[in-house]
C-alpha atoms as a PDB file:
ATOM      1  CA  UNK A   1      34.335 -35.028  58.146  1.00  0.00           C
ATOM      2  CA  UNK A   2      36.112 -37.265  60.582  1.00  0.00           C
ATOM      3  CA  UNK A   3      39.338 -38.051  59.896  1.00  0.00           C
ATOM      4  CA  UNK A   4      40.293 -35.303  57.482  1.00  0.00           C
ATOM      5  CA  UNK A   5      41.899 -31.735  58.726  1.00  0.00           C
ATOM      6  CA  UNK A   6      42.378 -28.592  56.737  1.00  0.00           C
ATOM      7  CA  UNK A   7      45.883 -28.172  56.284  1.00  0.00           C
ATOM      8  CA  UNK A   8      46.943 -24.615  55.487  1.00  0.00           C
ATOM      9  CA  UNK A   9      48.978 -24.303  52.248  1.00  0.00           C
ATOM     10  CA  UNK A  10      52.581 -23.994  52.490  1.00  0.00           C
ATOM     11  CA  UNK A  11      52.910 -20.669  51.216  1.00  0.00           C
ATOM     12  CA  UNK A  12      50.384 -19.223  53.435  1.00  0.00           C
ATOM     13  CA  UNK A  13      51.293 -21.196  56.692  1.00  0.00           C
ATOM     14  CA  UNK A  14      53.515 -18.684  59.203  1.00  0.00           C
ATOM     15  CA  UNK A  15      52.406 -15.912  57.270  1.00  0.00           C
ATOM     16  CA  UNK A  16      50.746 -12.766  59.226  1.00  0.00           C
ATOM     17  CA  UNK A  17      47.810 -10.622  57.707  1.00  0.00           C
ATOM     18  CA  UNK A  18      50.571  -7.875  57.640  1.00  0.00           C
ATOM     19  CA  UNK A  19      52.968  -9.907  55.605  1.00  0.00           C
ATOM     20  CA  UNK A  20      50.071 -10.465  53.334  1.00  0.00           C
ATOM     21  CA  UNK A  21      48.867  -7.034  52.997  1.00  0.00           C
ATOM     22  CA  UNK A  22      52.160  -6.086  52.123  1.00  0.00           C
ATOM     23  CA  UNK A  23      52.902  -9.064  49.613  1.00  0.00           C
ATOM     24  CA  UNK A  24      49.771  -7.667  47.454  1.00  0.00           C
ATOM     25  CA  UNK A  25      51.125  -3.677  47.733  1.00  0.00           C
ATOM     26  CA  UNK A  26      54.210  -5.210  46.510  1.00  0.00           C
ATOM     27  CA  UNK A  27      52.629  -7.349  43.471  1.00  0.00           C
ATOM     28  CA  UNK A  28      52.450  -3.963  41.930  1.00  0.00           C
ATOM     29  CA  UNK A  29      55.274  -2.483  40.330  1.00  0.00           C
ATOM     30  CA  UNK A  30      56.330  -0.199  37.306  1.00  0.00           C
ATOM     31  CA  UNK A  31      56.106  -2.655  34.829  1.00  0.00           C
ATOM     32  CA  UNK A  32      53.019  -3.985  35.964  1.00  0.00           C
ATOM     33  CA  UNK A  33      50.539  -1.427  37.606  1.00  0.00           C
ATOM     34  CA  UNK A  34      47.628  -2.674  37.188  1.00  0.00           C
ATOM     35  CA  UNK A  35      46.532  -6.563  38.444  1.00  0.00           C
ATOM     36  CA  UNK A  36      43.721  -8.639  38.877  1.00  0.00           C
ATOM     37  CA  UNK A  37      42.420 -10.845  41.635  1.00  0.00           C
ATOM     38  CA  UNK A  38      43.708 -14.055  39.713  1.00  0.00           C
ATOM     39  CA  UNK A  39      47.199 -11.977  38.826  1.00  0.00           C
ATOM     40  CA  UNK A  40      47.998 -11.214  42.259  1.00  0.00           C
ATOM     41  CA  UNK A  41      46.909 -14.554  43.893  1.00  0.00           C
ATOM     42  CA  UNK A  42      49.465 -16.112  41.195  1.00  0.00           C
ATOM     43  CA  UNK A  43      52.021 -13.247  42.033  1.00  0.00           C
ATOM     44  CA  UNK A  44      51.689 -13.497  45.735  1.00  0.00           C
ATOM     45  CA  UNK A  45      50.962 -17.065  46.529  1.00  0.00           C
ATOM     46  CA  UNK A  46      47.854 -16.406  47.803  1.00  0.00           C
ATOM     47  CA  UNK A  47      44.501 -18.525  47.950  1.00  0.00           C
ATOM     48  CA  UNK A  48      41.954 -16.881  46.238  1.00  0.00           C
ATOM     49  CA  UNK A  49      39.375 -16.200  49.526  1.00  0.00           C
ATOM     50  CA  UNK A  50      42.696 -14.906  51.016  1.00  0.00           C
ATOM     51  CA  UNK A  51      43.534 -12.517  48.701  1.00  0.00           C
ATOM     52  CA  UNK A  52      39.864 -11.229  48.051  1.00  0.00           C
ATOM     53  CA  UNK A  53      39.254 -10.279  51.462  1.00  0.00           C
ATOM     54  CA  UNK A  54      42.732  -8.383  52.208  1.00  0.00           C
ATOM     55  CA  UNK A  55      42.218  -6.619  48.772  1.00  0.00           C
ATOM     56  CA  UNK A  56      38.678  -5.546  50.368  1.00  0.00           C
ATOM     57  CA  UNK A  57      40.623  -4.598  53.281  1.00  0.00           C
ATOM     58  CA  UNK A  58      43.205  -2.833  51.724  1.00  0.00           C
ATOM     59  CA  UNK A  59      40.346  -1.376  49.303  1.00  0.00           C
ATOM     60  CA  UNK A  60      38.154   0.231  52.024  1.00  0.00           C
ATOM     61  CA  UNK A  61      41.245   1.595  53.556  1.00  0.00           C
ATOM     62  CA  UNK A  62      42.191   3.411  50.308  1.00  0.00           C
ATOM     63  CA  UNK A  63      45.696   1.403  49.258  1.00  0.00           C
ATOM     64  CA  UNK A  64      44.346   0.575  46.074  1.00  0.00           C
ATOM     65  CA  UNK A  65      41.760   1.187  44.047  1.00  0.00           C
ATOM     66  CA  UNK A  66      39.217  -0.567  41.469  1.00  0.00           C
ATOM     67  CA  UNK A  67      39.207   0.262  37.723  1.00  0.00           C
ATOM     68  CA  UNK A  68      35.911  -0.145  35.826  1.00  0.00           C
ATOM     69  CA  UNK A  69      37.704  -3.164  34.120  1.00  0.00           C
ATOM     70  CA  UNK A  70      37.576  -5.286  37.628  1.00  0.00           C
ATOM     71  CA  UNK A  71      41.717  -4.817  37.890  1.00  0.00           C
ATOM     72  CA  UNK A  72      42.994  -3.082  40.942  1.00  0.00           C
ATOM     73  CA  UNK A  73      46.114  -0.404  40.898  1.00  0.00           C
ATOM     74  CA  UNK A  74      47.683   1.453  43.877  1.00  0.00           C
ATOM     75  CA  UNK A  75      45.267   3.975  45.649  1.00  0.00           C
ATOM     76  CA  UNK A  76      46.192   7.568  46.226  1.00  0.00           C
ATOM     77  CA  UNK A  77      46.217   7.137  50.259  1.00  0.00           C
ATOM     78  CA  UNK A  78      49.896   5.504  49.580  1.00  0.00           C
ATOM     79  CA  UNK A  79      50.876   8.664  47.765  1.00  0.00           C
ATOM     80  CA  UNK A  80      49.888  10.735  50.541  1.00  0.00           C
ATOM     81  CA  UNK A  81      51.336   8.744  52.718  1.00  0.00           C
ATOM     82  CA  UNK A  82      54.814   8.645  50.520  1.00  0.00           C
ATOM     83  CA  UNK A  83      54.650  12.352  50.341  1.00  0.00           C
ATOM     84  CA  UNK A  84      55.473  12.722  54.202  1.00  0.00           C
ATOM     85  CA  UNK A  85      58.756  11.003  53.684  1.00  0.00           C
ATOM     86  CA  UNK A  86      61.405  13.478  54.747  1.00  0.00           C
ATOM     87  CA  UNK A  87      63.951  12.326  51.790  1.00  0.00           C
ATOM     88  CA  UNK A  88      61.167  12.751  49.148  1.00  0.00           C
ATOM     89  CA  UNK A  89      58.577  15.930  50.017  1.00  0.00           C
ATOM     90  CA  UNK A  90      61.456  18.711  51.905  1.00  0.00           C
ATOM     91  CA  UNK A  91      64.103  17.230  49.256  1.00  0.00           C
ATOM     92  CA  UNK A  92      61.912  17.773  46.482  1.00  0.00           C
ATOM     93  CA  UNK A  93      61.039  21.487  47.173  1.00  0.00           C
ATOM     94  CA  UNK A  94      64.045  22.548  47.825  1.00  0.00           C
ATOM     95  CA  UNK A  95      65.407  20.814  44.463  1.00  0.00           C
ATOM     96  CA  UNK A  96      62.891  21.531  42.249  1.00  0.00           C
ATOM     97  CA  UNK A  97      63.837  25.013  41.738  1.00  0.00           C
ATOM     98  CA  UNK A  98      67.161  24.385  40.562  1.00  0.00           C
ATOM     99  CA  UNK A  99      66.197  21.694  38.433  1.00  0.00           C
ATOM    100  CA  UNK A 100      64.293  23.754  36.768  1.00  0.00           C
ATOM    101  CA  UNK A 101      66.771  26.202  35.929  1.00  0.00           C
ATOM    102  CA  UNK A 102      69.550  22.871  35.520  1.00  0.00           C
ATOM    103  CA  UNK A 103      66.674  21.658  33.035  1.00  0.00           C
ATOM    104  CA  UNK A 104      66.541  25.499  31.271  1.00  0.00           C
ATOM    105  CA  UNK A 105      70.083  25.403  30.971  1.00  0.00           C
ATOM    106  CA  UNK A 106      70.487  21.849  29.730  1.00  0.00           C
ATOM    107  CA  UNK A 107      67.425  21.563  27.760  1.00  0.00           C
ATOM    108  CA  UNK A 108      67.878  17.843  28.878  1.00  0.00           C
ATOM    109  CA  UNK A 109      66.129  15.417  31.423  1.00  0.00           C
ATOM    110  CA  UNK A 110      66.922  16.287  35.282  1.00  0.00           C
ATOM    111  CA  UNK A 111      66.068  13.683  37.436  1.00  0.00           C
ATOM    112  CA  UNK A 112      66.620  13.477  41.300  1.00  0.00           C
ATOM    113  CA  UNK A 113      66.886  10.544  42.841  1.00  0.00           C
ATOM    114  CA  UNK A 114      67.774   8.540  46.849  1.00  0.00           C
ATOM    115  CA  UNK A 115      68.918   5.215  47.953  1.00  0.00           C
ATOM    116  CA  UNK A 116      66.775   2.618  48.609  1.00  0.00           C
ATOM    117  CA  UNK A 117      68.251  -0.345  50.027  1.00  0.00           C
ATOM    118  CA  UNK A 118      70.201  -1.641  46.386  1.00  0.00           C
ATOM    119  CA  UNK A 119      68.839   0.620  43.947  1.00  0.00           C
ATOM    120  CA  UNK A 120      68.070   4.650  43.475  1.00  0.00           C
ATOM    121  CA  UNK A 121      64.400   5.782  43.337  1.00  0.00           C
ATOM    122  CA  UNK A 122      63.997   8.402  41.506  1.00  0.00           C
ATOM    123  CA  UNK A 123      62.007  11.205  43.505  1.00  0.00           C
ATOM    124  CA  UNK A 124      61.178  13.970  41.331  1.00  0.00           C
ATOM    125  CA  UNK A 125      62.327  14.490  37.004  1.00  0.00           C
ATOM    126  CA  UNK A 126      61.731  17.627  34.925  1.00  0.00           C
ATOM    127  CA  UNK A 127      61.792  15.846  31.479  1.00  0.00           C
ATOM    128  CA  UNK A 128      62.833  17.314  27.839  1.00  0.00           C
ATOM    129  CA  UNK A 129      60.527  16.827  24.920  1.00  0.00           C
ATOM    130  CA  UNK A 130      63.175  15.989  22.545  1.00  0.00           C
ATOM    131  CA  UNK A 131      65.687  14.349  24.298  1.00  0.00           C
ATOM    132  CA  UNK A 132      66.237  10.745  24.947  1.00  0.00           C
ATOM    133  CA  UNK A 133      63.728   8.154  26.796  1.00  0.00           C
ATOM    134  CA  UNK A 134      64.153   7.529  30.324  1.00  0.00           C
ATOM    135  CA  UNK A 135      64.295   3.973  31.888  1.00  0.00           C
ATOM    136  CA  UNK A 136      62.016   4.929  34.671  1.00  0.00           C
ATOM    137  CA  UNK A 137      59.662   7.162  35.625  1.00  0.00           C
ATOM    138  CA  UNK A 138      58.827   9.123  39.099  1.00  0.00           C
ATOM    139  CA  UNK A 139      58.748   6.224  41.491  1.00  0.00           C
ATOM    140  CA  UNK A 140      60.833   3.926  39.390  1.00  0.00           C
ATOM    141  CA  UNK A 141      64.327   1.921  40.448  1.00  0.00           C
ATOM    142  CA  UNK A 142      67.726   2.706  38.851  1.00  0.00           C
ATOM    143  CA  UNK A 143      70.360   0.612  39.329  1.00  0.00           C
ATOM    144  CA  UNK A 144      73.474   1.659  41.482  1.00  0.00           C
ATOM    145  CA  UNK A 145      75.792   0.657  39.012  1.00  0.00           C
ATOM    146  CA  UNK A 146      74.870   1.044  35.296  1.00  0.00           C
ATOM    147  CA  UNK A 147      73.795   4.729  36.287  1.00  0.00           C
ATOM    148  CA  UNK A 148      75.244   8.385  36.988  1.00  0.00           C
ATOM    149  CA  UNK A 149      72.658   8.565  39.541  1.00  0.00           C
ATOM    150  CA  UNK A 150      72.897   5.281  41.076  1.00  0.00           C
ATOM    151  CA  UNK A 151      76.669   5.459  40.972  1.00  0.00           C
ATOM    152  CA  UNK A 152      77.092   8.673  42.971  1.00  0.00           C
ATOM    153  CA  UNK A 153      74.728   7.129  45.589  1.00  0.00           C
ATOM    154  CA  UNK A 154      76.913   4.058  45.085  1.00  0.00           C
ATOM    155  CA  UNK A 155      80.630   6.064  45.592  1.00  0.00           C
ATOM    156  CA  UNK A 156      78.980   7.473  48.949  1.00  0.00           C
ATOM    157  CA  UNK A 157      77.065   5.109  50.578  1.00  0.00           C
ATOM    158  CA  UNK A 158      80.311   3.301  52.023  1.00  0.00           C
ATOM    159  CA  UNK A 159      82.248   0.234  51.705  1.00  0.00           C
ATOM    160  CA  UNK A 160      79.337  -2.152  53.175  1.00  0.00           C
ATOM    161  CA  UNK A 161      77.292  -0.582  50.701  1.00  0.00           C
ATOM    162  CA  UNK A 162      79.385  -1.382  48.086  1.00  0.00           C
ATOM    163  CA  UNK A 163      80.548  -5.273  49.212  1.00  0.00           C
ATOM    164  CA  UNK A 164      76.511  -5.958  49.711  1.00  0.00           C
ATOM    165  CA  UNK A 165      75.641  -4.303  45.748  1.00  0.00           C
ATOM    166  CA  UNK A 166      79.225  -6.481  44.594  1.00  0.00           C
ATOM    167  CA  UNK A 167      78.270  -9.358  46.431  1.00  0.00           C
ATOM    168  CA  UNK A 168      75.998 -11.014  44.139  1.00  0.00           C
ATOM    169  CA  UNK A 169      76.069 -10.902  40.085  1.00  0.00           C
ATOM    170  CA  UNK A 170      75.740  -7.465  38.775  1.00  0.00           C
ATOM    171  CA  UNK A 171      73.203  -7.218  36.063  1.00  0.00           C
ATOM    172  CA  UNK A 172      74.388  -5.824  31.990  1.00  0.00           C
ATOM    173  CA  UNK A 173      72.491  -3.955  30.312  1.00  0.00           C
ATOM    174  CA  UNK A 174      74.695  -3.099  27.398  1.00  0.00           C
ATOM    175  CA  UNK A 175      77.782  -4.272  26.151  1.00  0.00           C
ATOM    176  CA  UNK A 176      79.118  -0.836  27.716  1.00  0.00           C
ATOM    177  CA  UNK A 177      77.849  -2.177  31.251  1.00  0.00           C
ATOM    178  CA  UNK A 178      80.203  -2.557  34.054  1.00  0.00           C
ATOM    179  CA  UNK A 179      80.112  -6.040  35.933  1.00  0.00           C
ATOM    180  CA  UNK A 180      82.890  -6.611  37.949  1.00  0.00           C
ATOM    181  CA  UNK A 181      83.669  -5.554  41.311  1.00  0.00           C
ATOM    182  CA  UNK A 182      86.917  -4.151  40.667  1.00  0.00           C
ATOM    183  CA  UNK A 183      86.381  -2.067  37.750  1.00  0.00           C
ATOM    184  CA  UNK A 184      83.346  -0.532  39.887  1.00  0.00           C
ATOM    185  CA  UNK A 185      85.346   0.245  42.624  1.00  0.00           C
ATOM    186  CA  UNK A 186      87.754   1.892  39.974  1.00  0.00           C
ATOM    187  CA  UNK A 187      85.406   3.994  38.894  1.00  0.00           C
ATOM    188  CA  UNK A 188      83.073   4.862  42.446  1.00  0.00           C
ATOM    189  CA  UNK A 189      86.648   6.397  43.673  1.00  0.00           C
ATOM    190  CA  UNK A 190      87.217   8.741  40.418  1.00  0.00           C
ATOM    191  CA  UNK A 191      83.629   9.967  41.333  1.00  0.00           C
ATOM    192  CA  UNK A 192      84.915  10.833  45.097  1.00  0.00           C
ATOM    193  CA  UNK A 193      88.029  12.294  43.531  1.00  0.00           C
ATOM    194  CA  UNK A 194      85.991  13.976  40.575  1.00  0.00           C
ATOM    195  CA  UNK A 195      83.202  14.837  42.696  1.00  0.00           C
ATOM    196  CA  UNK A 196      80.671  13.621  40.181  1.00  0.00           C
ATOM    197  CA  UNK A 197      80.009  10.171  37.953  1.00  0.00           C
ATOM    198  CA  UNK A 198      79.716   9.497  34.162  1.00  0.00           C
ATOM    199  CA  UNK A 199      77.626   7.221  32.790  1.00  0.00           C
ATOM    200  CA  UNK A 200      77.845   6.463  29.156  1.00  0.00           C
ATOM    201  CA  UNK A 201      75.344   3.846  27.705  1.00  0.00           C
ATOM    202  CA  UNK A 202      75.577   1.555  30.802  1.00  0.00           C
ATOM    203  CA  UNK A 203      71.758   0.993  30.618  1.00  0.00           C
ATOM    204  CA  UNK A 204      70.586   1.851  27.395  1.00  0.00           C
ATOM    205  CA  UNK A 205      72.262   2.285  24.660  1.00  0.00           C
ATOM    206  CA  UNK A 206      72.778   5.877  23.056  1.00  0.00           C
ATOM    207  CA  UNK A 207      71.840   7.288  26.532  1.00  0.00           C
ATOM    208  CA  UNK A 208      74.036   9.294  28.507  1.00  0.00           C
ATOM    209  CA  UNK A 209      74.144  10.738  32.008  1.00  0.00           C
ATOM    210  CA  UNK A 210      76.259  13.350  34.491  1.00  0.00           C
ATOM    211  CA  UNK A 211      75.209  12.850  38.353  1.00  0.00           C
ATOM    212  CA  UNK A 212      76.312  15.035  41.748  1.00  0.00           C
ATOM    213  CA  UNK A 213      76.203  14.446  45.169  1.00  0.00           C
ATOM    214  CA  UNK A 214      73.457  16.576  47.168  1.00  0.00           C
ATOM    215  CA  UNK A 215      74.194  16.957  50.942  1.00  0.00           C
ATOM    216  CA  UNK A 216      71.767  17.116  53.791  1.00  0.00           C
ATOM    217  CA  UNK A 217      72.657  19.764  56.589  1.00  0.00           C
ATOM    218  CA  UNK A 218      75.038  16.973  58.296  1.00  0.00           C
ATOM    219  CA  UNK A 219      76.988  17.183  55.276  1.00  0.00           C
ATOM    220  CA  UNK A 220      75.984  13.601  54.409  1.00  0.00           C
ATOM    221  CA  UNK A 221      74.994  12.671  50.898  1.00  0.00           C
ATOM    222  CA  UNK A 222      71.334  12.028  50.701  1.00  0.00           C
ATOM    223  CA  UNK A 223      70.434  12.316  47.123  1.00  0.00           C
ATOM    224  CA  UNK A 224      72.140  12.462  43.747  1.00  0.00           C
ATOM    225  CA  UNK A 225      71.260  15.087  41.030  1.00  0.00           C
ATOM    226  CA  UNK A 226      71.534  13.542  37.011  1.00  0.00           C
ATOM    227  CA  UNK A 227      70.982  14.845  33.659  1.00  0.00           C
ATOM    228  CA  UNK A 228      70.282  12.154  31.086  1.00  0.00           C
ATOM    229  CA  UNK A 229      70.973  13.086  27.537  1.00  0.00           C
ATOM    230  CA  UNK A 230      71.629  11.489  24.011  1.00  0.00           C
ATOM    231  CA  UNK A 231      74.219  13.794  23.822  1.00  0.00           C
ATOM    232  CA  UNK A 232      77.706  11.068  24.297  1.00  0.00           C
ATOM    233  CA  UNK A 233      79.725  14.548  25.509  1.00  0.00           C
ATOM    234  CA  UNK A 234      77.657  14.526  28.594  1.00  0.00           C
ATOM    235  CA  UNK A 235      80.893  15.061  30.829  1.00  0.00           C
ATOM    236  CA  UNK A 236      80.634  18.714  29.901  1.00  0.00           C
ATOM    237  CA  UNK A 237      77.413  19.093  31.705  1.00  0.00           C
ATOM    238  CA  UNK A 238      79.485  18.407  34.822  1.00  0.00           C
ATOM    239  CA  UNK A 239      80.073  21.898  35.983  1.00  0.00           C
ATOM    240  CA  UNK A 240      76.248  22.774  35.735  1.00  0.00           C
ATOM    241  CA  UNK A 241      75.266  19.859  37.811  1.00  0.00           C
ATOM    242  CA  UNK A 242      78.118  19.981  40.129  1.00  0.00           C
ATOM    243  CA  UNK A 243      76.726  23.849  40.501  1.00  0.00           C
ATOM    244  CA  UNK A 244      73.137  22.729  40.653  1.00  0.00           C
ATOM    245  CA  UNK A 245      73.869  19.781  43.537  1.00  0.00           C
ATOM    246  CA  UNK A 246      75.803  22.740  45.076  1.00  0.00           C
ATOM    247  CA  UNK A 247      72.817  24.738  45.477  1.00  0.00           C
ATOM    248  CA  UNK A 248      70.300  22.157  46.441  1.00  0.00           C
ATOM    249  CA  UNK A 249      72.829  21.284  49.622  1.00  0.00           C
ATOM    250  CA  UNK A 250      72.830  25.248  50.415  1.00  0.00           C
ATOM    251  CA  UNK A 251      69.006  24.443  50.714  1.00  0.00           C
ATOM    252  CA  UNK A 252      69.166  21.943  52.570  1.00  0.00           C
ATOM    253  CA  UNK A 253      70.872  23.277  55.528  1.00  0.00           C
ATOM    254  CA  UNK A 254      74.506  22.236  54.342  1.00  0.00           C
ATOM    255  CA  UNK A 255      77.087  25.769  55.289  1.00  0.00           C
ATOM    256  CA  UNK A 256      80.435  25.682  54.173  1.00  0.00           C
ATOM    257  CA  UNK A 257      81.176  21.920  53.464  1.00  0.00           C
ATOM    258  CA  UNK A 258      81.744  20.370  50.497  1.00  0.00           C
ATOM    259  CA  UNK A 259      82.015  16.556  49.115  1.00  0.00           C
END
């Protein structure tokens, strides 16, 4: 009609058919793995004939996947894709091994887990069956520092590292929960010192967790090994996953260097 224009909406306008693919991957999460069409235009901003034709896109390409219900989840060709990863597939078979025999030994959950910009992912987890629930599964986020895991990653990824994870409001959990920068810097340096980090009931209550350093070949620390327990003497688990983070470095290349 003359006289009228279509103006874009403001939270689509600048943004490229990339950044939207990537804005509906990202709608998905642990907590929410499974979406609609009307759940992810809401989550991403999205028009509705936007949305519906990158989903097809990203649908015909494999990225996600259709339920019988009409809902979509992510589609195996991103776990084959994730796979290839050098910090998840190599460091996973070279770990899993020895957290198998960690896990034998411990009769608790071993977990392995990388950084990932703010947060540790957790690659790979041998769990117990009688043991304590575990805030997040394979693929899940742990935070850097209400964790053993995250910590250890946290003690070792350096000081800019540490000022970006301090530099806004760190999140409690528990009353147990560190929050202030100080305190966390306090304890990051007994882990360098102690060459591992203690966790106890930081982010859940009555759970408990031990974490070492694994090295690549460089000698740089690229992953941290944790056992979470409901056991509160956790601490003397230490020496076995000290050992076990030990043995995973050996595998990875690492000769004669230690943390």
């Amino acid at each position: 009609m003359k006289g009228t224009r279509t103006v874009p909406d403001g939270d689509e306008s600048g943004r490229t058919v990339l950044s939207r693919a990537l804005a509906i991957l990202a709608a998905f999460t642990v907590d929410r793995p499974e979406l609609t069409l009307a759940q992810l235009c809401r989550i991403t901003d999205l028009r509705h004939s936007t949305a519906h034709r990158q989903v097809a896109e990203l649908l015909e390409w494999g990225a996600v996947e259709r339920l019988p219900n009409g809902a979509y989840v992510i589609g195996l060709r991103l776990w084959e894709l994730g796979t290839l990863n050098p910090r998840a597939l190599p460091l996973r078979a070279h770990a899993l091994p020895i957290m198998e025999d960690l896990h034998s030994a411990t009769r608790q959950h071993v977990q392995l887990a990388v950084l990932e910009g703010m947060e540790a992912v957790v690659v790979e987890r041998i769990s117990g069956q009688t043991v304590v629930s575990v805030a997040s599964p394979v693929g899940g986020r742990l935070p850097l520092h209400a964790t053993a895991a995250g910590r250890v990653l946290l003690a070792y990824g350096g000081e800019d590292l540490f000022r970006y994870v301090t530099g806004s409001t760190l999140a409690r959990f528990t009353v147990s929960t560190i929050t202030e920068a100080e305190p966390l810097r306090r304890v990051t340096a007994q882990c360098r010192h102690d060459g591992f980090a203690v966790v106890r009931e930081e982010l859940t209550t009555g759970t408990y967790s031990v974490a070492a350093p694994i090295l690549d070949s460089r000698g740089q620390v690229e992953a941290a090994l944790s056992v979470v327990s409901s056991n509160s003497k956790v601490r003397a688990m230490a020496p076995a996953v000290v050992l076990a983070a030990r043995g995973v470095s050996r595998n990875r290349g690492l000769r004669g260097r230690s943390v």
